[in-house]
N, C-alpha and C. Protein backbone atom coordinates (compact mmCIF):
# COMPACT_ATOMS: atom_id res chain seq x y z
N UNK A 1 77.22 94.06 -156.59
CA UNK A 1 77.06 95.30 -157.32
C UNK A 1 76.07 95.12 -158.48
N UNK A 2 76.04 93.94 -158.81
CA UNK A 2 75.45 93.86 -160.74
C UNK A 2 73.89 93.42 -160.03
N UNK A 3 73.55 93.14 -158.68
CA UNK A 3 72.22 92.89 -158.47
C UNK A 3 71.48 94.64 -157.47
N UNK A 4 72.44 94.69 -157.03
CA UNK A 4 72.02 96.58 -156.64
C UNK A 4 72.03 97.35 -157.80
N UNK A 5 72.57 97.21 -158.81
CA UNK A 5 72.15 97.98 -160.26
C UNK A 5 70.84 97.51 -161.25
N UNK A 6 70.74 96.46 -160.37
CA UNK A 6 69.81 95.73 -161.27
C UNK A 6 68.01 95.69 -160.66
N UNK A 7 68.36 95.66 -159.42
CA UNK A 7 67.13 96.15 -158.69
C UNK A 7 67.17 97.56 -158.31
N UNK A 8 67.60 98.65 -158.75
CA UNK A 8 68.02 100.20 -159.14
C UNK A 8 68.09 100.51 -157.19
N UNK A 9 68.69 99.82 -156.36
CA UNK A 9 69.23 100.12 -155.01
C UNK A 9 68.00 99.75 -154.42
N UNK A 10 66.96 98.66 -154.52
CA UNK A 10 65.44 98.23 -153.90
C UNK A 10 66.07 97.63 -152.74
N UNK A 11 66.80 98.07 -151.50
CA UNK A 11 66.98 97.58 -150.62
C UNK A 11 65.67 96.46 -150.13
N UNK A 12 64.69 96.33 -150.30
CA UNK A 12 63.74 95.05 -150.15
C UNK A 12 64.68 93.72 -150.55
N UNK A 13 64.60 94.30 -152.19
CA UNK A 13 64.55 93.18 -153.27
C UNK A 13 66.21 92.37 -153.02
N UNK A 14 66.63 93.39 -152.61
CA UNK A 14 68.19 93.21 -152.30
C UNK A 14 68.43 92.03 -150.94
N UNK A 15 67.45 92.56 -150.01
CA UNK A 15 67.81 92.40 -148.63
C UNK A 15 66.98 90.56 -149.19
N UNK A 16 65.93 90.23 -149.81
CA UNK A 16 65.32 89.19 -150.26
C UNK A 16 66.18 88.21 -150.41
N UNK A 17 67.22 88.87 -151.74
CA UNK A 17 68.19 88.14 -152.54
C UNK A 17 69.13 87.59 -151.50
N UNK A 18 69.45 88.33 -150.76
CA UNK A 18 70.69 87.78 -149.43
C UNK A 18 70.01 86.79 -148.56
N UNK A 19 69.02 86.65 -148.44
CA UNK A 19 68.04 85.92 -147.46
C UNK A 19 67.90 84.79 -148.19
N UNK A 20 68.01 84.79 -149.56
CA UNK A 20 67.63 83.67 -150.44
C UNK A 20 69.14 82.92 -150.31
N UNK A 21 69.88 83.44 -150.47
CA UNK A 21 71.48 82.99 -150.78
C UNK A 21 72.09 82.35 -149.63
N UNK A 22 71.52 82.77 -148.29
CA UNK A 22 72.05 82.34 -147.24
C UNK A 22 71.50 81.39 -146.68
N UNK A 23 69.78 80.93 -146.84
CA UNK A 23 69.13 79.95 -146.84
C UNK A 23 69.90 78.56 -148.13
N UNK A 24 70.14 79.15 -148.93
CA UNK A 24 70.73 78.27 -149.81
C UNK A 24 72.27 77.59 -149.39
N UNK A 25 72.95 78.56 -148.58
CA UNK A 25 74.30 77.61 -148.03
C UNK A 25 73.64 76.77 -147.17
N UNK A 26 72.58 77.51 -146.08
CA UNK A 26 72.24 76.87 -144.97
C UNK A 26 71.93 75.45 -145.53
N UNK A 27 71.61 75.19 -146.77
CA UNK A 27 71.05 73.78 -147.28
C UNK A 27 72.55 72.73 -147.47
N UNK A 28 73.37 73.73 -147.90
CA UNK A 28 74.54 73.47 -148.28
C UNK A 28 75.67 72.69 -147.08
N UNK A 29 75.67 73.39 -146.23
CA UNK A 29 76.41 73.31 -145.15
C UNK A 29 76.20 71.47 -144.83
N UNK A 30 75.27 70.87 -144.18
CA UNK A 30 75.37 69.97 -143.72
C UNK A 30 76.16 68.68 -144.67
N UNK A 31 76.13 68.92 -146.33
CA UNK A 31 76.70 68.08 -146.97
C UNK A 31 78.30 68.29 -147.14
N UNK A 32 78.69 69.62 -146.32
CA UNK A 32 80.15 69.62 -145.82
C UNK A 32 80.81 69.60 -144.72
N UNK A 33 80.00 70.06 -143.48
CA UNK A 33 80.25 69.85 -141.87
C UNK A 33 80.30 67.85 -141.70
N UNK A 34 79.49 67.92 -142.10
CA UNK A 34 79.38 66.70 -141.29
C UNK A 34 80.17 64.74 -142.23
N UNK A 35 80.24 65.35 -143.46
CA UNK A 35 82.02 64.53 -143.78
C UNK A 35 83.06 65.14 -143.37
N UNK A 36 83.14 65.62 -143.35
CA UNK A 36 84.32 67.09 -142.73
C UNK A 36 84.41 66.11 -141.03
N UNK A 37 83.83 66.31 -140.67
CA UNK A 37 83.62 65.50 -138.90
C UNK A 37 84.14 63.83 -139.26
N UNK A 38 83.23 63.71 -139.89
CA UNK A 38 83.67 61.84 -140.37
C UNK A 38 84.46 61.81 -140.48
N UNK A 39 85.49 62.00 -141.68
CA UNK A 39 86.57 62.12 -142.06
C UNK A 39 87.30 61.85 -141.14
N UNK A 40 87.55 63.64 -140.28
CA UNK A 40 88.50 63.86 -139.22
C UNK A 40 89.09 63.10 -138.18
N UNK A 41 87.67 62.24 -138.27
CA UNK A 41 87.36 61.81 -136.90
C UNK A 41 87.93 60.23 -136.87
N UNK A 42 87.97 59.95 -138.17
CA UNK A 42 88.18 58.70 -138.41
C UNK A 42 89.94 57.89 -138.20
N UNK A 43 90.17 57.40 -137.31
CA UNK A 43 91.85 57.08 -136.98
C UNK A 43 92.75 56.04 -138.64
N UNK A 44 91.60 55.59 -138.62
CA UNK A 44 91.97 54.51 -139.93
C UNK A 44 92.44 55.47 -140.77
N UNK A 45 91.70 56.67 -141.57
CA UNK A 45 92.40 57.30 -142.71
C UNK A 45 93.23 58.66 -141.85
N UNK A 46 92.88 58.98 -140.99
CA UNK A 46 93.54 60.48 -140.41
C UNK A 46 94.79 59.91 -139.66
N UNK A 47 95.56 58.63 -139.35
CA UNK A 47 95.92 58.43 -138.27
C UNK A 47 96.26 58.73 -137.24
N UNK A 48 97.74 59.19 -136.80
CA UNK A 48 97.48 60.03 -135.46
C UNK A 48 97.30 61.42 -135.44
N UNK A 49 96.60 61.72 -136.48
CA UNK A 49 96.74 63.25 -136.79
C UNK A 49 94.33 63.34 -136.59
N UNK A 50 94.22 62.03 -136.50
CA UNK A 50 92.79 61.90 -136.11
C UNK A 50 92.32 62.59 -134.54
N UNK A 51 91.06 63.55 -134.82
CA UNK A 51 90.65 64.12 -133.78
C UNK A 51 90.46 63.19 -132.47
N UNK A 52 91.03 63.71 -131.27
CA UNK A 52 90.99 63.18 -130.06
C UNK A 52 89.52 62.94 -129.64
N UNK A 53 88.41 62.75 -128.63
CA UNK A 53 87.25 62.11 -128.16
C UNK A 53 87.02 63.07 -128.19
N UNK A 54 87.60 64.23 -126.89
CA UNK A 54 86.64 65.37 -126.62
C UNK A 54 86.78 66.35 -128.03
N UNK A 55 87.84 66.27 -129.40
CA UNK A 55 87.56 67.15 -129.99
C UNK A 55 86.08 66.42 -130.92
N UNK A 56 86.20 65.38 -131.10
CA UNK A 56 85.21 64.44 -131.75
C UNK A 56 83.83 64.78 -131.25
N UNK A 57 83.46 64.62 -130.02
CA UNK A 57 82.08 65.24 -129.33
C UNK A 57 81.73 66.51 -129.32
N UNK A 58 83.08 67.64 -129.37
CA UNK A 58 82.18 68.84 -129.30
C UNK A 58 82.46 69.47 -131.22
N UNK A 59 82.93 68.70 -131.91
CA UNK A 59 82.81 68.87 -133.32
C UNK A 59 81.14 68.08 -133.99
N UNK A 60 80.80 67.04 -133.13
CA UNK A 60 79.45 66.90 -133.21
C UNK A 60 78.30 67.19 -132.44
N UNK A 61 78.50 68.34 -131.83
CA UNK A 61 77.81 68.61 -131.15
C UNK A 61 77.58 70.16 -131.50
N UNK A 62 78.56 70.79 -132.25
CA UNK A 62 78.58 72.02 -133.00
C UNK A 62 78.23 71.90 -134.31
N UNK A 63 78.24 70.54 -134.79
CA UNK A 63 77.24 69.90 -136.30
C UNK A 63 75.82 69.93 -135.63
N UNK A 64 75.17 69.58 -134.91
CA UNK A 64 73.72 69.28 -134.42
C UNK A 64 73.29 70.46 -134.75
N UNK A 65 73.99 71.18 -133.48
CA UNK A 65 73.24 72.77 -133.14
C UNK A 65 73.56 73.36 -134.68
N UNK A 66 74.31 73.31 -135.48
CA UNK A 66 74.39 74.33 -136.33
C UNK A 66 73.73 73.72 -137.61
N UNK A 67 73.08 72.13 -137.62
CA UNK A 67 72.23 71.48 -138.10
C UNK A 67 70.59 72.02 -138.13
N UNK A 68 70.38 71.50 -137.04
CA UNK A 68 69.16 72.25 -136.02
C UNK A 68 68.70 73.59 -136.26
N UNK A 69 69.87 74.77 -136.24
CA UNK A 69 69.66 76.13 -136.67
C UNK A 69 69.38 76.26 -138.40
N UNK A 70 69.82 75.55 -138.92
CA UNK A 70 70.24 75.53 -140.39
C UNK A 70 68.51 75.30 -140.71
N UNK A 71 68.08 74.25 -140.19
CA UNK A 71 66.72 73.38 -140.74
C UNK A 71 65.43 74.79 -139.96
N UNK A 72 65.43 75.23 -138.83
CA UNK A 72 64.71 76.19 -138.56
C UNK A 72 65.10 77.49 -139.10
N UNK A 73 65.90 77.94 -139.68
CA UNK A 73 65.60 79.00 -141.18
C UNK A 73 65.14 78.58 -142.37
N UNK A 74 65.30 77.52 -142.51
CA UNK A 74 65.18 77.12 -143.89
C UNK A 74 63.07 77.19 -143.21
N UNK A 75 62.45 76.38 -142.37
CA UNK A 75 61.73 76.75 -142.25
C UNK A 75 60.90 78.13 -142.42
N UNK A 76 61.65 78.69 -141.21
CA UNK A 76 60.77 80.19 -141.15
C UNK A 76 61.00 81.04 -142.15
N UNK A 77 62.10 80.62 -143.16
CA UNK A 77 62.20 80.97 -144.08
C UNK A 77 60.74 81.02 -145.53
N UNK A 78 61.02 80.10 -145.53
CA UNK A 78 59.35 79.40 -146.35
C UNK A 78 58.34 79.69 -145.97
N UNK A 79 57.99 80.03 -144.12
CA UNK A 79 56.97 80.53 -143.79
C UNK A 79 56.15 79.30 -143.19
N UNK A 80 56.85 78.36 -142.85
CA UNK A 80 56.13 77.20 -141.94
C UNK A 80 56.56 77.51 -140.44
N UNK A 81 57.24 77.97 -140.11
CA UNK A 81 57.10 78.81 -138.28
C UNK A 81 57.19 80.15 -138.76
N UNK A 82 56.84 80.72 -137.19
CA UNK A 82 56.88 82.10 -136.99
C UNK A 82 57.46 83.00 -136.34
């Protein structure tokens, strides 16, 4: 609300600001997915409450892709692809 009052409803300037904010988790994200996976994954500290193989592979394999996606906005974001 206090940035739609503030850009007097500039749906641009607005739609910018959200684009900026969400590129900014996207930066964010990988320094919590992927201890988040470690962690889980790990039998020594999780013990039997530690993720099984197949949950282990497709929990890193949903880190990649959502790695991968993360790093090509942050790109086309900046304007290095198109």
């Amino acid at each position: 609300m206090i940035f739609a009052i503030y850009y007097h409803g500039n749906e641009a300037k607005i739609e910018g600001l959200l684009t900026a904010s969400q590129v900014f988790l996207s930066i964010a994200l990988p320094f919590a997915i992927i201890p988040l996976v470690m962690f889980t994954s790990n039998k020594k500290l999780m013990g039997e409450f530690a993720n099984h193989t197949w949950v282990k592979y497709a929990a890193w394999f949903a880190t990649i892709v959502l790695v991968t996606l993360n790093i090509y906005l942050i790109l086309q974001t900046v304007g290095l692809l198109k």
